[in-house]
Protein backbone atom coordinates (compact mmCIF):
# COMPACT_ATOMS: atom_id res chain seq x y z
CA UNK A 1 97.43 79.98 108.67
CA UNK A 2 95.44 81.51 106.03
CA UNK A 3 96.93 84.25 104.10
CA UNK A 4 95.43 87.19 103.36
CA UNK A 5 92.96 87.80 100.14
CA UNK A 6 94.08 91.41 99.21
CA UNK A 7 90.92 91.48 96.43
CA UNK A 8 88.69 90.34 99.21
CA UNK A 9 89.75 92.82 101.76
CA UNK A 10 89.57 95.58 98.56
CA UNK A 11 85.85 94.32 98.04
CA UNK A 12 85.34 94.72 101.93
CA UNK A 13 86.85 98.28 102.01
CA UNK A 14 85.19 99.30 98.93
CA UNK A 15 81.30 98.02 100.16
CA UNK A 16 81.77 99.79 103.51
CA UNK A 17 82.58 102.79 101.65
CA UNK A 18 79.20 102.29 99.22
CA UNK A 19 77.04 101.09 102.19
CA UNK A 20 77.87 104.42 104.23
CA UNK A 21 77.10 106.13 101.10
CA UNK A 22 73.71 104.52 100.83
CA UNK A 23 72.33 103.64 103.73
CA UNK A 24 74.68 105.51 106.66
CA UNK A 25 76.34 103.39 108.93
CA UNK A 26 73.50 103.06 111.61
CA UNK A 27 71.54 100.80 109.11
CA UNK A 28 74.98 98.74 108.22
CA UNK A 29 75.71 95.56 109.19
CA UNK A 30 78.57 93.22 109.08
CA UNK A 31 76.22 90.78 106.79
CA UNK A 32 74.69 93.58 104.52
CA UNK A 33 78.81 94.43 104.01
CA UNK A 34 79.74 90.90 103.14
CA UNK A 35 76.22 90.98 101.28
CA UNK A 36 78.08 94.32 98.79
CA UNK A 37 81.39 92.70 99.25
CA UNK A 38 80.40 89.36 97.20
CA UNK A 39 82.28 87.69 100.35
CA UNK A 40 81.13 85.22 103.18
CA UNK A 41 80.42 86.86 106.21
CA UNK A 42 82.63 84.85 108.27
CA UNK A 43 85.69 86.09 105.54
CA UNK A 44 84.86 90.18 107.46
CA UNK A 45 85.90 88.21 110.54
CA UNK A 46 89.06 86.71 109.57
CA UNK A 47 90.61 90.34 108.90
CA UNK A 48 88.36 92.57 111.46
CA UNK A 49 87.49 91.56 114.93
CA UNK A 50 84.05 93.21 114.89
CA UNK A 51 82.43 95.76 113.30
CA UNK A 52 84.39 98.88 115.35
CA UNK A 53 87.16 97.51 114.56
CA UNK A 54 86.54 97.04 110.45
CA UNK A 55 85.08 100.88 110.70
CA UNK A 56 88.20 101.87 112.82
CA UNK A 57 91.02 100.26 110.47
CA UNK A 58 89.20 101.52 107.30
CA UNK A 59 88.93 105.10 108.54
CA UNK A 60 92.19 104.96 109.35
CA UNK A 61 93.46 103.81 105.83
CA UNK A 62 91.04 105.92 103.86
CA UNK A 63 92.18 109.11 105.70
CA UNK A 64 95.38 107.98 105.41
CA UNK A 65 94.95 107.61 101.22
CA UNK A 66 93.27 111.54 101.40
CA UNK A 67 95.87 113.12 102.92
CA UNK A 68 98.10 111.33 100.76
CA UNK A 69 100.07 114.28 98.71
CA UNK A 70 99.55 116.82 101.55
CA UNK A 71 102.83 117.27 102.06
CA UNK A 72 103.57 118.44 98.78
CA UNK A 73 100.83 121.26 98.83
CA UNK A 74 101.84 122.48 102.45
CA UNK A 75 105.53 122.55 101.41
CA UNK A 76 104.60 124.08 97.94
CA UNK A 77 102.59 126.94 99.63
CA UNK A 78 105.81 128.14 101.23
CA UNK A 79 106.94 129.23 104.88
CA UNK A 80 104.09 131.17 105.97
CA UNK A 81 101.33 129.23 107.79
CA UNK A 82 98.74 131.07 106.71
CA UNK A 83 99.38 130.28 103.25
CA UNK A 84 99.61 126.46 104.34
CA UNK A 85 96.61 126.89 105.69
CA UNK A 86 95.26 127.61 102.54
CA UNK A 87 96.97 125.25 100.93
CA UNK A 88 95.75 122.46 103.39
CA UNK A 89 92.22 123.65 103.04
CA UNK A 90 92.20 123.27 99.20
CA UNK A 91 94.12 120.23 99.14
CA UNK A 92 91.12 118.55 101.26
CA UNK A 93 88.50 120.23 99.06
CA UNK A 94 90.08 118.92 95.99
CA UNK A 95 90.54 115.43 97.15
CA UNK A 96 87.02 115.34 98.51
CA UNK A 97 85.73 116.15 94.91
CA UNK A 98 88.55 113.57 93.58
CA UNK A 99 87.02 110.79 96.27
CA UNK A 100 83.28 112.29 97.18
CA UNK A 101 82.39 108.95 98.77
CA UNK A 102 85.96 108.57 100.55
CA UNK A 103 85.48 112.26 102.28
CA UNK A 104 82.01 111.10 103.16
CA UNK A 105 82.90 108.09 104.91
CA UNK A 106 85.46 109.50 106.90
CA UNK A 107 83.29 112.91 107.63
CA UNK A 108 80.75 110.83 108.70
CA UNK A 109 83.02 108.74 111.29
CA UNK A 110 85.24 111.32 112.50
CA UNK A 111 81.76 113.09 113.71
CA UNK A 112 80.24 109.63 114.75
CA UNK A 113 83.49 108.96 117.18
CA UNK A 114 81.37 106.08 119.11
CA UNK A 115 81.73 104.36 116.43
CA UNK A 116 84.92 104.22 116.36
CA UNK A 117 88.59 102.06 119.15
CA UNK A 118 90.50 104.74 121.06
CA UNK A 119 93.50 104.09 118.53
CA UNK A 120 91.65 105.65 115.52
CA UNK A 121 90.17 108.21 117.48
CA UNK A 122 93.70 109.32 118.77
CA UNK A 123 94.92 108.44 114.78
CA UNK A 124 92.95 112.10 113.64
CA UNK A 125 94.69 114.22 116.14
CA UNK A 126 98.12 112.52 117.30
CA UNK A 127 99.26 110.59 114.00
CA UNK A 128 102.45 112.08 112.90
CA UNK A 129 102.22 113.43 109.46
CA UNK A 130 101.96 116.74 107.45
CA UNK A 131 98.33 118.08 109.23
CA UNK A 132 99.43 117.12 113.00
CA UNK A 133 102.67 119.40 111.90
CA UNK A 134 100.08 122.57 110.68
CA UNK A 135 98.14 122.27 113.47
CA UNK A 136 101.25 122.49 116.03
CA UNK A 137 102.55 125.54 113.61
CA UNK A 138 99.14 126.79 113.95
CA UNK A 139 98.71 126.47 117.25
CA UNK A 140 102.44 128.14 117.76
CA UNK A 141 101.91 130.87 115.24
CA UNK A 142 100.89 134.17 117.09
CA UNK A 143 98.95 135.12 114.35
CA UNK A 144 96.48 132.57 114.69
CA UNK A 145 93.80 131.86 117.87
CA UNK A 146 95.07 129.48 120.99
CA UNK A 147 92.88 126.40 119.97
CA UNK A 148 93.32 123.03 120.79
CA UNK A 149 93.72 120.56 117.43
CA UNK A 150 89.85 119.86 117.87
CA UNK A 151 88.77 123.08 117.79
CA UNK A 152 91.63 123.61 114.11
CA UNK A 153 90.65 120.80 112.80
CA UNK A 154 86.85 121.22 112.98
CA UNK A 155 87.22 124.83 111.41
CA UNK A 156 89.55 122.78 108.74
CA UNK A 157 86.73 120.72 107.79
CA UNK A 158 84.10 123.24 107.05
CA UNK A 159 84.57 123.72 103.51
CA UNK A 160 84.76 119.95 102.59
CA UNK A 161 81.50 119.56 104.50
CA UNK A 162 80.27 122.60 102.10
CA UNK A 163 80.96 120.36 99.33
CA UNK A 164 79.66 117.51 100.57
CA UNK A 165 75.93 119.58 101.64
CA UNK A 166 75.49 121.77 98.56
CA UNK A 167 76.40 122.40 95.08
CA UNK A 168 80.02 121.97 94.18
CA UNK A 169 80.21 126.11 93.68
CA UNK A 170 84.12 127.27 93.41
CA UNK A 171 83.11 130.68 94.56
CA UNK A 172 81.32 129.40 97.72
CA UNK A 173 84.25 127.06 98.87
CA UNK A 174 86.67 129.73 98.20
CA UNK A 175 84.08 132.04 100.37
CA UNK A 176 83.92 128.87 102.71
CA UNK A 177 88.14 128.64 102.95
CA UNK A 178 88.91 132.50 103.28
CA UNK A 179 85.93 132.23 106.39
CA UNK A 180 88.36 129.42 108.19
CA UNK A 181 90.95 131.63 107.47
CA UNK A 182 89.65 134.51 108.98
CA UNK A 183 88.20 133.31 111.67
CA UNK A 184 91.60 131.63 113.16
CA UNK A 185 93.27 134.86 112.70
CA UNK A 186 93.79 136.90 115.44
């Protein structure tokens, strides 16, 4: 059994990322990734089964590495979920501008959901970790609106998808994260 070529599946991560970047991930294919990837074709297949399942796995990795550190801002922002909120909301605005290309990829799949297996789909709203834990204190804080995670985490995305539309303008994203704020308070 082969083992696994960690630089190879590095190159593979790191040309999807570029290639949705580029060219979107309607016009990718598994041969224009091996193509970036300076790899065989037939190498994508001996670590993904198909091409859902290579845009699946990476989403769920690359989200994974951006919320990496959340933690530490929610806790750091104290008891009060409103301040988390905050907290949350500029820890995703900063890592998008740390990893521009990262935060576009998985923008673009987590609103292209076709293109992604039921197990990363239920990976952005069930996954244990620091932002299923806001959302739940969100949703049981009766300060804030009764939404669903969905509906929290789509308002939680506006201001990175403010960055990634227009200028990078501090006042505008600070506009953009008071708005989220706002608008989930009762």
């Amino acid at each position: 059994m082969r083992t696994k070529d960690e630089n190879k599946v590095k190159a593979i991560k790191q040309a999807v990322i570029e290639l949705c970047d580029t060219i979107g991930l309607a016009n990718m294919t598994t041969a224009k990734v091996a193509k970036e990837a300076g790899v065989s074709p037939a190498t994508i297949y001996l670590y993904y089964q198909d091409k859902t399942d290579l845009l699946s796995r990476l989403y769920e990795e690359v989200k994974d590495d951006l919320h990496r550190g959340l933690a530490g801002a929610i806790t750091a922002a104290g008891d009060d979920v409103t301040a988390q909120l905050r907290a949350m909301l500029q820890f995703s605005v900063d890592r998008a501008r740390e990893f521009p290309k990262e935060s576009h990829f998985v923008s673009t799949l987590w609103t292209s959901q076709e293109l992604l297996d039921d197990a990363a789909k239920a990976s952005g709203n069930t996954a244990p970790g620091p932002l299923l834990t806001l959302y739940q204190r969100l949703q049981a804080d009766d300060k804030i609106v009764d939404a669903p995670i969905p509906v929290l985490a789509a308002f939680a995305s506006v201001p990175t998808l403010i960055l990634q539309t227009a200028d990078d303008d501090a006042a505008s994203l600070t506009q953009a994260i008071d708005l989220v704020v706002k608008a989930l308070m009762k």
